[in-house]
C-alpha atoms as a PDB file:
ATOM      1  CA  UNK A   1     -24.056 -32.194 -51.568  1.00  0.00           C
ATOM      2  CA  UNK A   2     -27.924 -31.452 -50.916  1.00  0.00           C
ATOM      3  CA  UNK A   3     -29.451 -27.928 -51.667  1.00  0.00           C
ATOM      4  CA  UNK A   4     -30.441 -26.193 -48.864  1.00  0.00           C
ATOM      5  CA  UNK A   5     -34.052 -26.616 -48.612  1.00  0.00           C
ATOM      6  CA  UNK A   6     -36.332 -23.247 -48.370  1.00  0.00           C
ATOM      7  CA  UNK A   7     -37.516 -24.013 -45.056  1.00  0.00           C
ATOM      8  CA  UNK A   8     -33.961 -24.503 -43.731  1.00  0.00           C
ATOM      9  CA  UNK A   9     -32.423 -21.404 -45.185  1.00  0.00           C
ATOM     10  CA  UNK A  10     -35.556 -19.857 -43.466  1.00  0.00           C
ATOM     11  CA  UNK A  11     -35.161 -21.244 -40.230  1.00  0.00           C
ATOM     12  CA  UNK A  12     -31.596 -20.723 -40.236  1.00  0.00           C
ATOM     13  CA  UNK A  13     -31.578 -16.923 -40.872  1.00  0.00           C
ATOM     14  CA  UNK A  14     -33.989 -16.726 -37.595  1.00  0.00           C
ATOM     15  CA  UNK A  15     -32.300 -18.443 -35.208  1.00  0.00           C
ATOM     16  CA  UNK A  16     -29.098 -16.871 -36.309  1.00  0.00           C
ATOM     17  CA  UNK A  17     -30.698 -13.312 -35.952  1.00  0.00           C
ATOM     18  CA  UNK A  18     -32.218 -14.450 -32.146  1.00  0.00           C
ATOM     19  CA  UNK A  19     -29.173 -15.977 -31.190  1.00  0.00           C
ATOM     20  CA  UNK A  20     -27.040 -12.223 -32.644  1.00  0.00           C
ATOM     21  CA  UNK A  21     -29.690 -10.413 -30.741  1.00  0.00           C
ATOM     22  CA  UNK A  22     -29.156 -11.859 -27.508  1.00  0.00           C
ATOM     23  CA  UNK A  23     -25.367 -12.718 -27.300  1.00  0.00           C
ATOM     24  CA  UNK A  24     -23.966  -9.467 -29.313  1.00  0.00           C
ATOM     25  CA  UNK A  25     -25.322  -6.020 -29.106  1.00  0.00           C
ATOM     26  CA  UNK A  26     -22.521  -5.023 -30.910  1.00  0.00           C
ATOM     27  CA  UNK A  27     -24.609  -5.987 -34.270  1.00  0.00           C
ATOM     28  CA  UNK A  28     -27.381  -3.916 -35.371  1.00  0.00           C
ATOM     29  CA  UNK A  29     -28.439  -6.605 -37.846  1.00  0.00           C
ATOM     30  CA  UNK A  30     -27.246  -9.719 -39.231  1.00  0.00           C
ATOM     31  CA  UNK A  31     -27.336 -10.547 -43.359  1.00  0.00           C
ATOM     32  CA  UNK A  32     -27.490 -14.190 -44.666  1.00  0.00           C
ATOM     33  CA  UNK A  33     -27.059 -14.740 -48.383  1.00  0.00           C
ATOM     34  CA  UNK A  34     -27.015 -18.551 -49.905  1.00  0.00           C
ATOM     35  CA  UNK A  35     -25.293 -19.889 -52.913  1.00  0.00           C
ATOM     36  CA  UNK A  36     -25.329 -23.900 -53.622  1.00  0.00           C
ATOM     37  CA  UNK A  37     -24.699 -25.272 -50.466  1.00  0.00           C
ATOM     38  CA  UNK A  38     -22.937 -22.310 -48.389  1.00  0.00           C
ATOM     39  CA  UNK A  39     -24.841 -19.766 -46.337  1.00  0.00           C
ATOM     40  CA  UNK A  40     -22.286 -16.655 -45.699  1.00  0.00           C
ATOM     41  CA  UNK A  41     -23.293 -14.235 -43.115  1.00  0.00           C
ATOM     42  CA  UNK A  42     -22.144 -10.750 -42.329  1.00  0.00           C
ATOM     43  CA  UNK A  43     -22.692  -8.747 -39.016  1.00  0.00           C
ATOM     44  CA  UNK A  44     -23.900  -5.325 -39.503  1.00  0.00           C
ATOM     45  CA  UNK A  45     -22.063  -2.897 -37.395  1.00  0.00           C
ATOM     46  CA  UNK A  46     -24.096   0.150 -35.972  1.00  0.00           C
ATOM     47  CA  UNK A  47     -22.411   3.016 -37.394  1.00  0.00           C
ATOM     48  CA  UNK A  48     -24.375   0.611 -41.164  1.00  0.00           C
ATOM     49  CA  UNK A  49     -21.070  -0.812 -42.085  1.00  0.00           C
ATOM     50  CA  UNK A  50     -20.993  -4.497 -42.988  1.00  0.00           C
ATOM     51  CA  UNK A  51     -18.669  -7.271 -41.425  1.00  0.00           C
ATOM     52  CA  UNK A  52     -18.035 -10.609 -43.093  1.00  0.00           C
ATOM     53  CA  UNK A  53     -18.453 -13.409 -40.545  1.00  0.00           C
ATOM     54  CA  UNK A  54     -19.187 -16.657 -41.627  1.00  0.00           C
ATOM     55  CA  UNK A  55     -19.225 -19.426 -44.308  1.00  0.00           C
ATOM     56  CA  UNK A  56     -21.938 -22.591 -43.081  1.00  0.00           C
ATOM     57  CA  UNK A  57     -21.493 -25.530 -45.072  1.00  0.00           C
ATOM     58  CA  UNK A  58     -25.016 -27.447 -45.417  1.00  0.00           C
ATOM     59  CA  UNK A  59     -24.376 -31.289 -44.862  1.00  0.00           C
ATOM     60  CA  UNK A  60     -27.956 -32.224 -45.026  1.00  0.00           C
ATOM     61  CA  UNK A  61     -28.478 -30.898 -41.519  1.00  0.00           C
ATOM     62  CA  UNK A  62     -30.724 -28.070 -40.455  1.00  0.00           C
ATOM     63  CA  UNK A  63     -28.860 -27.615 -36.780  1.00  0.00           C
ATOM     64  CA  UNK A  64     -25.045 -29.479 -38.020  1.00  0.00           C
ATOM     65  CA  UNK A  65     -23.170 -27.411 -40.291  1.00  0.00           C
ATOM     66  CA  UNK A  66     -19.566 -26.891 -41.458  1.00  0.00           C
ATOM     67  CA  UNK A  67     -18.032 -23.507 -41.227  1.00  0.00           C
ATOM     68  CA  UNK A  68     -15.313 -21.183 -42.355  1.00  0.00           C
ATOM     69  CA  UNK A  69     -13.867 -17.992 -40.767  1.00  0.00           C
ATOM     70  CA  UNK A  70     -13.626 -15.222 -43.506  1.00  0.00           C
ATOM     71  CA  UNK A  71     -10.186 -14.162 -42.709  1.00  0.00           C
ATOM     72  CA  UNK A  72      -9.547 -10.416 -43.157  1.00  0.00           C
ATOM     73  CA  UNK A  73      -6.069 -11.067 -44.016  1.00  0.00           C
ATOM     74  CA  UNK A  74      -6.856 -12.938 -47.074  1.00  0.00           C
ATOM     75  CA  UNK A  75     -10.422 -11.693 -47.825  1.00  0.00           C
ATOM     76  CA  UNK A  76     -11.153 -15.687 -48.027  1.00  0.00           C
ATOM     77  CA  UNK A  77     -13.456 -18.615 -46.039  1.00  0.00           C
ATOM     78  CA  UNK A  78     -10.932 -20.985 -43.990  1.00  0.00           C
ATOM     79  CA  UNK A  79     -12.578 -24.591 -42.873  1.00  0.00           C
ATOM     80  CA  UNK A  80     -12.559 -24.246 -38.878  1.00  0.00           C
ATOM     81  CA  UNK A  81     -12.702 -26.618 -36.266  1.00  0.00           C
ATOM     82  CA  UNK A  82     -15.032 -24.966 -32.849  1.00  0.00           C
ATOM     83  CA  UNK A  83     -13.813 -24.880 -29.677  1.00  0.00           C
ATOM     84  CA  UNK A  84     -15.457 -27.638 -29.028  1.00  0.00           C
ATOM     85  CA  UNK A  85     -12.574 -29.648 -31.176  1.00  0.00           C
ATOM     86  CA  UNK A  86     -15.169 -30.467 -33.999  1.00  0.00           C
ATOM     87  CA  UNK A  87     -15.374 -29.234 -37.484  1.00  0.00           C
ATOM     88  CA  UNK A  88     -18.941 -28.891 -37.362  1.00  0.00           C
ATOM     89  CA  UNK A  89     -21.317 -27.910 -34.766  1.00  0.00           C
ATOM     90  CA  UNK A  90     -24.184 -25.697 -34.758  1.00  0.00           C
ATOM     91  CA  UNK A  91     -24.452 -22.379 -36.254  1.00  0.00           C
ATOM     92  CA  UNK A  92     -24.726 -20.100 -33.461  1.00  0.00           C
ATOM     93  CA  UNK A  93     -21.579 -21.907 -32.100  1.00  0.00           C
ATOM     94  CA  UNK A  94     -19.531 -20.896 -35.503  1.00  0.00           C
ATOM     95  CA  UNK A  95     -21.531 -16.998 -34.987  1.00  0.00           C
ATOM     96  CA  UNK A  96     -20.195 -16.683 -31.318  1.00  0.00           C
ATOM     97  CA  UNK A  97     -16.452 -18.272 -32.594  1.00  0.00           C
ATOM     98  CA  UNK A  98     -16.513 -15.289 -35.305  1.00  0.00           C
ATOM     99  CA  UNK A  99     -18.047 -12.485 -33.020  1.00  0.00           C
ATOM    100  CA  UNK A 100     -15.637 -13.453 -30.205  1.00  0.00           C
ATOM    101  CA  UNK A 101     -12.846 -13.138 -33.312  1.00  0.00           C
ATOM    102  CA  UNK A 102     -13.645  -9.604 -34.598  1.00  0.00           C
ATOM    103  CA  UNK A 103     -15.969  -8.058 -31.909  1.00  0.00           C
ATOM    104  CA  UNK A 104     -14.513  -8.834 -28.566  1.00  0.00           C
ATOM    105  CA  UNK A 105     -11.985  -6.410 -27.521  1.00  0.00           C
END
């Protein structure tokens, strides 16, 4: 698989931040670390602590990317398929399928 190019993991980052800022208040921030061809993201609560969300899978596509739930139950990434009955989609749509997992009560 492809690197993620600078300018992706850039652009990514922002539009996941926009998109937590406007769907869920219930972050006060949103981290995005990269290593090979994964992006993971974590939520940050507001009382500081940190929340692993998400696993995006770069398949050479700046708005198409695979993605894994981090699972508290088994502190691992699982492969998901959306809602939408795909196993990739765009980020914000695997963001919103984690936030409606572990901040939704």
């Amino acid at each position: 698989m492809p690197a993620i190019p600078e300018s992706t993991k850039i652009s990514l980052a922002q539009r996941l931040r926009q998109h937590a800022r406007d769907h869920w208040p219930q972050l006060a921030g949103l981290h995005v670390r990269y290593h090979g061809q994964f992006a993971y993201v974590e939520g940050e609560l507001t009382d500081g602590d940190r929340l692993p969300l998400i696993r995006l899978r770069y398949g050479g596509s700046a708005s198409i990317w695979g993605f894994g739930l981090y699972l508290a139950s088994s502190g691992k990434y699982e492969n998901q398929i959306l809602p939408t009955g795909m196993s990739a989609g765009t980020p914000q749509e695997a963001l919103d399928c984690a936030c409606d997992l572990y901040l939704s009560h």
